[in-house]
C-alpha atoms as a PDB file:
ATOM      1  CA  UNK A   1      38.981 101.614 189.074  1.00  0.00           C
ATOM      2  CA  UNK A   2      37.181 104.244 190.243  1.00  0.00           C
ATOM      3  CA  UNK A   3      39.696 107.471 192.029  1.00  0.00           C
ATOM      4  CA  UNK A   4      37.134 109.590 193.849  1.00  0.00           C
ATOM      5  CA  UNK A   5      36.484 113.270 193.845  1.00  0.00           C
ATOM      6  CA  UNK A   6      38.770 114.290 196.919  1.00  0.00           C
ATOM      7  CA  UNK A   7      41.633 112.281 194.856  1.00  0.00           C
ATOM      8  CA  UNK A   8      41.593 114.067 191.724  1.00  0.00           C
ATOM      9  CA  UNK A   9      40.897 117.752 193.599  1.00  0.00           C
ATOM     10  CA  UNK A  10      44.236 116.590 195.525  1.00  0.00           C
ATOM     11  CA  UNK A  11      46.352 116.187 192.468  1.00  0.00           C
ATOM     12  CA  UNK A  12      44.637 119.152 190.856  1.00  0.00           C
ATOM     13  CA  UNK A  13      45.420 121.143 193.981  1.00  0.00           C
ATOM     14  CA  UNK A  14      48.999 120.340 193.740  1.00  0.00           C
ATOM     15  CA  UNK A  15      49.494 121.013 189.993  1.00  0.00           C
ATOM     16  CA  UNK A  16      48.088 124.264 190.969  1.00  0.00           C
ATOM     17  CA  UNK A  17      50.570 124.683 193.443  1.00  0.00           C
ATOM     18  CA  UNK A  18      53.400 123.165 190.911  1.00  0.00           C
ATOM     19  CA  UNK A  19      52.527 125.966 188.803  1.00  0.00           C
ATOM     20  CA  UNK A  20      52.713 128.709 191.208  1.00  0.00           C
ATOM     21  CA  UNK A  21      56.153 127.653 192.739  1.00  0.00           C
ATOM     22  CA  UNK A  22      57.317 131.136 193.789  1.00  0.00           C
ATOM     23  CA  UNK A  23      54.443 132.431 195.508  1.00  0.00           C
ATOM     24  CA  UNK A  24      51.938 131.084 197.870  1.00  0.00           C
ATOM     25  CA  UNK A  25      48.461 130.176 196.289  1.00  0.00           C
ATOM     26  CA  UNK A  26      45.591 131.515 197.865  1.00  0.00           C
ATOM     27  CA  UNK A  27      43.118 129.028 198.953  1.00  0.00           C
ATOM     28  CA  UNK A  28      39.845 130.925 197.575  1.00  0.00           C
ATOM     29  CA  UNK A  29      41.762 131.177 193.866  1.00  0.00           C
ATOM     30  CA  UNK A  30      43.052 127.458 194.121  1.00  0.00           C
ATOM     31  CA  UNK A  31      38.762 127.088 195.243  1.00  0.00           C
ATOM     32  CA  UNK A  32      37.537 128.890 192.328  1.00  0.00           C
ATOM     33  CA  UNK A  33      39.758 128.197 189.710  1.00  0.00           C
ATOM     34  CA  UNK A  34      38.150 124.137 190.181  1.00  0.00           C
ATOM     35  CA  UNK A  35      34.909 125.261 190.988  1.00  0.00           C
ATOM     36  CA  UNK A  36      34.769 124.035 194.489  1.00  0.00           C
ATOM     37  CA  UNK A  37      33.649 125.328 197.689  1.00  0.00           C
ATOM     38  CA  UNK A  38      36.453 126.496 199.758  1.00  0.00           C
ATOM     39  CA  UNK A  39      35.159 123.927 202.472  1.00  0.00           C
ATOM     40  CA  UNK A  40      35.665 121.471 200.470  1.00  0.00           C
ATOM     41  CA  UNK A  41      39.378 122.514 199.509  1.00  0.00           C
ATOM     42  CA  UNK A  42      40.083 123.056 203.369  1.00  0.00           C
ATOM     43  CA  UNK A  43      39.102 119.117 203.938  1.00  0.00           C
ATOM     44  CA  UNK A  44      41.295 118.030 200.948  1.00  0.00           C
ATOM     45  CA  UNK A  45      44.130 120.212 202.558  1.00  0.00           C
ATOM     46  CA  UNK A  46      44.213 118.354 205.745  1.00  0.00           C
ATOM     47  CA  UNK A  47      45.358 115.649 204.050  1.00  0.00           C
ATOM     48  CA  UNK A  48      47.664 117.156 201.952  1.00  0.00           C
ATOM     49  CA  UNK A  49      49.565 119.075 204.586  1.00  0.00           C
ATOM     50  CA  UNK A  50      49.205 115.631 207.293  1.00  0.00           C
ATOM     51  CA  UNK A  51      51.278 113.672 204.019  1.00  0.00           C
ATOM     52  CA  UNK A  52      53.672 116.689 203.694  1.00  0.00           C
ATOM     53  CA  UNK A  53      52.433 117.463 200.384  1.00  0.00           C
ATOM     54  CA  UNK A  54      51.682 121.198 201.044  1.00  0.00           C
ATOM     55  CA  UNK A  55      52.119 123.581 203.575  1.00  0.00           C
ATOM     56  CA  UNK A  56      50.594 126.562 204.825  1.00  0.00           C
ATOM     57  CA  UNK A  57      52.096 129.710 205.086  1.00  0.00           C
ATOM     58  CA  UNK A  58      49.872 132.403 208.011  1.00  0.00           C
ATOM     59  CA  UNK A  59      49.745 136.176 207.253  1.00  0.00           C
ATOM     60  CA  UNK A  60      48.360 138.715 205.053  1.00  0.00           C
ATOM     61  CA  UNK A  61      50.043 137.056 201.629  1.00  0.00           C
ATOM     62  CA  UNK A  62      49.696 133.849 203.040  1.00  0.00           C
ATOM     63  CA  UNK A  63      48.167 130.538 201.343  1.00  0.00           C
ATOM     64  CA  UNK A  64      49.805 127.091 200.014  1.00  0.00           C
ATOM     65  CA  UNK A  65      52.775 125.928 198.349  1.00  0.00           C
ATOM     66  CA  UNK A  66      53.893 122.704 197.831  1.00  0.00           C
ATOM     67  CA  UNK A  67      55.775 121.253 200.886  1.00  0.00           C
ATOM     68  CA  UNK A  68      58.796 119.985 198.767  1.00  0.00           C
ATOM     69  CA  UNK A  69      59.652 119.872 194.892  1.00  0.00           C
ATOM     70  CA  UNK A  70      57.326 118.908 192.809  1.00  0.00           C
ATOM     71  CA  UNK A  71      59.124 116.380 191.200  1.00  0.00           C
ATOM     72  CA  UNK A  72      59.639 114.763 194.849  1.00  0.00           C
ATOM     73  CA  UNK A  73      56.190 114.119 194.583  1.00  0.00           C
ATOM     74  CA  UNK A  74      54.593 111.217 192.919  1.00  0.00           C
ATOM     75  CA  UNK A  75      51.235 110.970 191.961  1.00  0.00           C
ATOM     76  CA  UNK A  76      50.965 107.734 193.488  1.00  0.00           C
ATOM     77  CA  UNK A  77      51.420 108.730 197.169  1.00  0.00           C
ATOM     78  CA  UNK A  78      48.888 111.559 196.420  1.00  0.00           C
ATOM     79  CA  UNK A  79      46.355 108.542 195.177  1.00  0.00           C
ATOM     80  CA  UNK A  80      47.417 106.325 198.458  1.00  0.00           C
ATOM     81  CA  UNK A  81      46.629 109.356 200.875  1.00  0.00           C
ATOM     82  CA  UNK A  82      43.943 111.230 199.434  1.00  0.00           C
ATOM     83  CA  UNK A  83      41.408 107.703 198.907  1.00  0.00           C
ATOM     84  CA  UNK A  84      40.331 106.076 201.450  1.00  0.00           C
ATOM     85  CA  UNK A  85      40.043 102.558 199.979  1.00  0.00           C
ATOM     86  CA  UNK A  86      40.826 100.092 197.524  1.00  0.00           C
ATOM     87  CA  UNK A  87      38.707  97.559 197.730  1.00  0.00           C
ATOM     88  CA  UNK A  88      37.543  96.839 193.825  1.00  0.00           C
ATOM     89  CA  UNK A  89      35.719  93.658 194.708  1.00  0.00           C
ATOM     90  CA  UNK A  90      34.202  92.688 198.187  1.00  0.00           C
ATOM     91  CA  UNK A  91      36.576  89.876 198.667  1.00  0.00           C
ATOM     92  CA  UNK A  92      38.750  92.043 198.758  1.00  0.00           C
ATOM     93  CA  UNK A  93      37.920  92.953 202.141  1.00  0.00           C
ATOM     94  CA  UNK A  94      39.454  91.022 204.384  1.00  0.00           C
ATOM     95  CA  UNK A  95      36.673  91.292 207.024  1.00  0.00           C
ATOM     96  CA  UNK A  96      34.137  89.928 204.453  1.00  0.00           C
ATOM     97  CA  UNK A  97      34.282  86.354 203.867  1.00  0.00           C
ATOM     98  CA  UNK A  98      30.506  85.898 202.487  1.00  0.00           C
ATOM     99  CA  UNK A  99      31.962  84.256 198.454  1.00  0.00           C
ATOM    100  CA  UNK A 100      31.760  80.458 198.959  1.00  0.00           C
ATOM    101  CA  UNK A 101      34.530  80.831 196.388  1.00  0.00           C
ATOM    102  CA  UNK A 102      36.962  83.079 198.451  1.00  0.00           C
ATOM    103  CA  UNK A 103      39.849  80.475 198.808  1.00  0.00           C
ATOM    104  CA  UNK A 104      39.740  79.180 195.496  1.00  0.00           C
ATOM    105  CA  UNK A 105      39.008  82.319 192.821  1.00  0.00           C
ATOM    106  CA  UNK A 106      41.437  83.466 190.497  1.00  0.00           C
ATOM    107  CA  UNK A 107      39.841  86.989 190.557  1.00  0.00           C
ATOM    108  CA  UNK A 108      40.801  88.125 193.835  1.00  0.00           C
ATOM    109  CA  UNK A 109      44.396  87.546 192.677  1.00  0.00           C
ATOM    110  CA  UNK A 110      43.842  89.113 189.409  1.00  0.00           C
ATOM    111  CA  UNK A 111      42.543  92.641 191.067  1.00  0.00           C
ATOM    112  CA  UNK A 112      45.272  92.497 193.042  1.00  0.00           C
ATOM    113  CA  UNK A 113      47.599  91.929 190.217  1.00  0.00           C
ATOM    114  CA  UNK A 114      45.670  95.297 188.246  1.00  0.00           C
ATOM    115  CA  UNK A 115      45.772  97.500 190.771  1.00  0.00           C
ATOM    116  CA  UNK A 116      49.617  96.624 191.641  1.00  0.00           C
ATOM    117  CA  UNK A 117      49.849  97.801 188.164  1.00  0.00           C
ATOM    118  CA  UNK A 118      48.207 100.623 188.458  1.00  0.00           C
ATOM    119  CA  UNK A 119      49.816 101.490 191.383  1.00  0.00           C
ATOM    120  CA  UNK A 120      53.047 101.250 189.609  1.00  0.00           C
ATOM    121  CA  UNK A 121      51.927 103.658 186.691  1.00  0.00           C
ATOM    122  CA  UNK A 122      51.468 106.433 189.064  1.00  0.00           C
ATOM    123  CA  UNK A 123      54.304 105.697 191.098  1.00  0.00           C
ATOM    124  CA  UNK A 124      56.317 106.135 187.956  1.00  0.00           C
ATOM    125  CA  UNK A 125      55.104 110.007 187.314  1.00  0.00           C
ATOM    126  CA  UNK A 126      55.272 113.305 189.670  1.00  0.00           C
ATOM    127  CA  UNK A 127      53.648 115.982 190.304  1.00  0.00           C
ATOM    128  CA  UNK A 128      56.453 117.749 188.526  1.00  0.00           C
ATOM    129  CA  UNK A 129      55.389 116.079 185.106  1.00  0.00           C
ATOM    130  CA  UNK A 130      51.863 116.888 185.269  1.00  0.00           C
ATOM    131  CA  UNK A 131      52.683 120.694 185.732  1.00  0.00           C
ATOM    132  CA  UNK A 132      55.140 120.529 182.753  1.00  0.00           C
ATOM    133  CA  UNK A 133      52.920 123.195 180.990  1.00  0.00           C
ATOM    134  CA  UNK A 134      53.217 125.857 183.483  1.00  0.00           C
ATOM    135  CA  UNK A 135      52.026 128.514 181.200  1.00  0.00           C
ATOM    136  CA  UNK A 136      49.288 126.576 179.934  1.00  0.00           C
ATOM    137  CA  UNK A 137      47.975 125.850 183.028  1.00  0.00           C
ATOM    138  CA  UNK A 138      48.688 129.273 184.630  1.00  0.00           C
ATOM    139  CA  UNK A 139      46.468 130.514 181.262  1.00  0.00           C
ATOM    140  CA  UNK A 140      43.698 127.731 181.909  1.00  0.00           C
ATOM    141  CA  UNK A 141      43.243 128.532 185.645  1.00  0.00           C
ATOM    142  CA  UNK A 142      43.129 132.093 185.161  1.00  0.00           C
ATOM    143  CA  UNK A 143      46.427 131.975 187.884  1.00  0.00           C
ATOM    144  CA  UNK A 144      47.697 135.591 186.203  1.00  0.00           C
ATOM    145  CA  UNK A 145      44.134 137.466 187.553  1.00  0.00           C
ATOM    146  CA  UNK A 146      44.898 137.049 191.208  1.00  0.00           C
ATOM    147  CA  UNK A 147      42.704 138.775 193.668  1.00  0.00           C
ATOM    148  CA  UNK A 148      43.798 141.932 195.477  1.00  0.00           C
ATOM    149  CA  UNK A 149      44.603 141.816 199.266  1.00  0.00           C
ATOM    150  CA  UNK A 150      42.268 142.913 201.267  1.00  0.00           C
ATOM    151  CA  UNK A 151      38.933 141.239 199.743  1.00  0.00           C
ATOM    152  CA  UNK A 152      37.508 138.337 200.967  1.00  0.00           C
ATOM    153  CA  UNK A 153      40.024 136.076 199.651  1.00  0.00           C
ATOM    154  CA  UNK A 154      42.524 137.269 200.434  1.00  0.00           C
ATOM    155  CA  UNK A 155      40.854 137.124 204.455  1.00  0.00           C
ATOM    156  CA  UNK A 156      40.951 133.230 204.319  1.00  0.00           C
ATOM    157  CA  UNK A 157      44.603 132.751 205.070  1.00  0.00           C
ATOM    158  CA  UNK A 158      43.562 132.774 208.915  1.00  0.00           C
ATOM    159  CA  UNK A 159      41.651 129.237 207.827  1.00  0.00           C
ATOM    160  CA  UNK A 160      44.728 128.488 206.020  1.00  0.00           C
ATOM    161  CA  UNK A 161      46.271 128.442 209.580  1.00  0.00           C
ATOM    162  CA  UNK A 162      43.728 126.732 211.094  1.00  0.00           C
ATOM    163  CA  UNK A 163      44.410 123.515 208.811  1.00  0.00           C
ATOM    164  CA  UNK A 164      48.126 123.415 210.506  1.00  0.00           C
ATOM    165  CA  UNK A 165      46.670 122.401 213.999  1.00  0.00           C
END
């Protein structure tokens, strides 16, 4: 299986978040610091904040935090909300009924079977776990360099707010 780009930017974005639990997190550094367009981040925040995952805070210091504790937070709702489908064969749409072997296949059943599996390792592991090196990460992403208010990202927290309606 296959998690797709907006999936792993959404658990990325929240260990980000994990490791800046005391301040809100600036949607151009959280941007940067994964190379992506801020754009981008603003569509993967939609669906963050819509699953209570994050939330937004308006104003001149404003930005993201996480919307609860972090360890409140497993990485398997983050997986069911952020992709938009599971389907790891075409049977296993149920709209699709083209296999001349559809009723009798093991294989259908066996998918199903991995990816309860799967389902059941992430389930099993928070957000909270993934941000257990704090300072590493904080180091990695450069979180300690924060841009000043007053430049240009510090000006996105008006988009921020935008993302709440």
């Amino acid at each position: 299986m296959r998690l797709t780009q907006q999936t792993n930017y959404a658990v990325r974005t929240l260990i980000y978040c994990a490791a800046n639990p005391d301040s809100p997190s600036r949607v151009a550094d959280v941007a940067a610091s994964f190379e992506m367009s801020e754009a981008h981040l603003f569509k993967i925040l939609k669906v963050l904040v819509s699953n209570n995952f994050v939330r937004t805070l308006r104003g001149r210091n404003g930005g993201i935090m996480l919307a609860r504790p972090a360890e409140r937070i497993t990485v398997g709702e983050v997986v069911r909300a952020a992709e938009e489908s599971f389907l790891l064969a075409e049977c296993f749409d149920s709209g699709r009924r083209d296999c001349p072997l559809i009723t009798s296949c093991g294989f259908n059943g066996l998918l199903h079977e991995a990816l309860e599996a799967f389902m059941n390792v992430l389930d099993a592991h928070t957000i909270a776990e993934l941000a257990e090196q704090r300072s590493e990460i904080r180091f990695l992403l450069k979180m300690d360099d924060v841009t000043a208010p007053g430049s240009s990202a510090a000006k996105t927290s008006s988009q921020v707010a935008a993302i709440q309606q």
